[in-house]
Protein backbone atom coordinates (compact mmCIF):
# COMPACT_ATOMS: atom_id res chain seq x y z
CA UNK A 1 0.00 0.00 0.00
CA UNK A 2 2.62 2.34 0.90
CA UNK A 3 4.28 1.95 -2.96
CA UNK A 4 0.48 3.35 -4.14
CA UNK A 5 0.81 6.29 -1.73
CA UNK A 6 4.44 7.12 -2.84
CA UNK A 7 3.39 6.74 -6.56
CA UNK A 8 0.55 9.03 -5.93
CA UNK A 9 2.52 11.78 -4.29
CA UNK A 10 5.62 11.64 -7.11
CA UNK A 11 2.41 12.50 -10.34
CA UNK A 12 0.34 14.98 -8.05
CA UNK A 13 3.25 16.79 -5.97
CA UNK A 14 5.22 17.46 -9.35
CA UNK A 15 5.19 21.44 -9.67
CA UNK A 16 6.20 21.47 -13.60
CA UNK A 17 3.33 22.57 -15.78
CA UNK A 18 2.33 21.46 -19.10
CA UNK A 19 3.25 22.42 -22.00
CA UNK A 20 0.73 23.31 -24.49
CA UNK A 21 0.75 20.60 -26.61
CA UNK A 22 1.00 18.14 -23.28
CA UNK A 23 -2.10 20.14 -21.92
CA UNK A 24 -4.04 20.06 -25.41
CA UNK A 25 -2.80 15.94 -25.83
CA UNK A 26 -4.47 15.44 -21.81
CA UNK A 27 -7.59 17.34 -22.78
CA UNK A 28 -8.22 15.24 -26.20
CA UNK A 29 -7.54 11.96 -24.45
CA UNK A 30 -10.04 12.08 -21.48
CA UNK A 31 -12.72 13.79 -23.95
CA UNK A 32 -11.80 10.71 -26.29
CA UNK A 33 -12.26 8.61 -22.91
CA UNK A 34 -15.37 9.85 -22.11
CA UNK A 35 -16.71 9.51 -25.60
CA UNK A 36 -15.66 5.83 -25.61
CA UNK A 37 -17.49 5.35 -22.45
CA UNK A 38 -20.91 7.00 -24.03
CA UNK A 39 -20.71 5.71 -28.02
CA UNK A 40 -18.46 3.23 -28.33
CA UNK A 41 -19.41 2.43 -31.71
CA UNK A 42 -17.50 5.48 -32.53
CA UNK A 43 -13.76 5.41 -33.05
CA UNK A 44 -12.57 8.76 -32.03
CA UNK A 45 -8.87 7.79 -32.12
CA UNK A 46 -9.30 7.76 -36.02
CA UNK A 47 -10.47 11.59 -36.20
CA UNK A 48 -7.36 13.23 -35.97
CA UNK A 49 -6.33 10.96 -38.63
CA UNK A 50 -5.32 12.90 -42.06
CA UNK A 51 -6.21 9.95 -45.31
């Protein structure tokens, strides 16, 4: 249990901030998450996806 606590504290006491591509990467993944979770007939992976 203690190796869960220690993991949490090293991703949530981390000061550094995103960059904006990290930030706009975290925001597309959950929403793509989220979308899964509600349609997931729908691959939303594929939309940023050039042919």
């Amino acid at each position: 249990m203690d190796s869960v606590v220690n993991s949490t504290n090293e991703v949530f006491n981390d000061p550094t901030t995103l960059t904006k591509e990290e930030l706009y990467d975290l925001r597309d993944r959950w929403a793509t998450c989220f979308l899964d979770l509600y349609n997931p007939e729908v691959d939303y992976d594929d939309a940023d996806e050039k042919n």
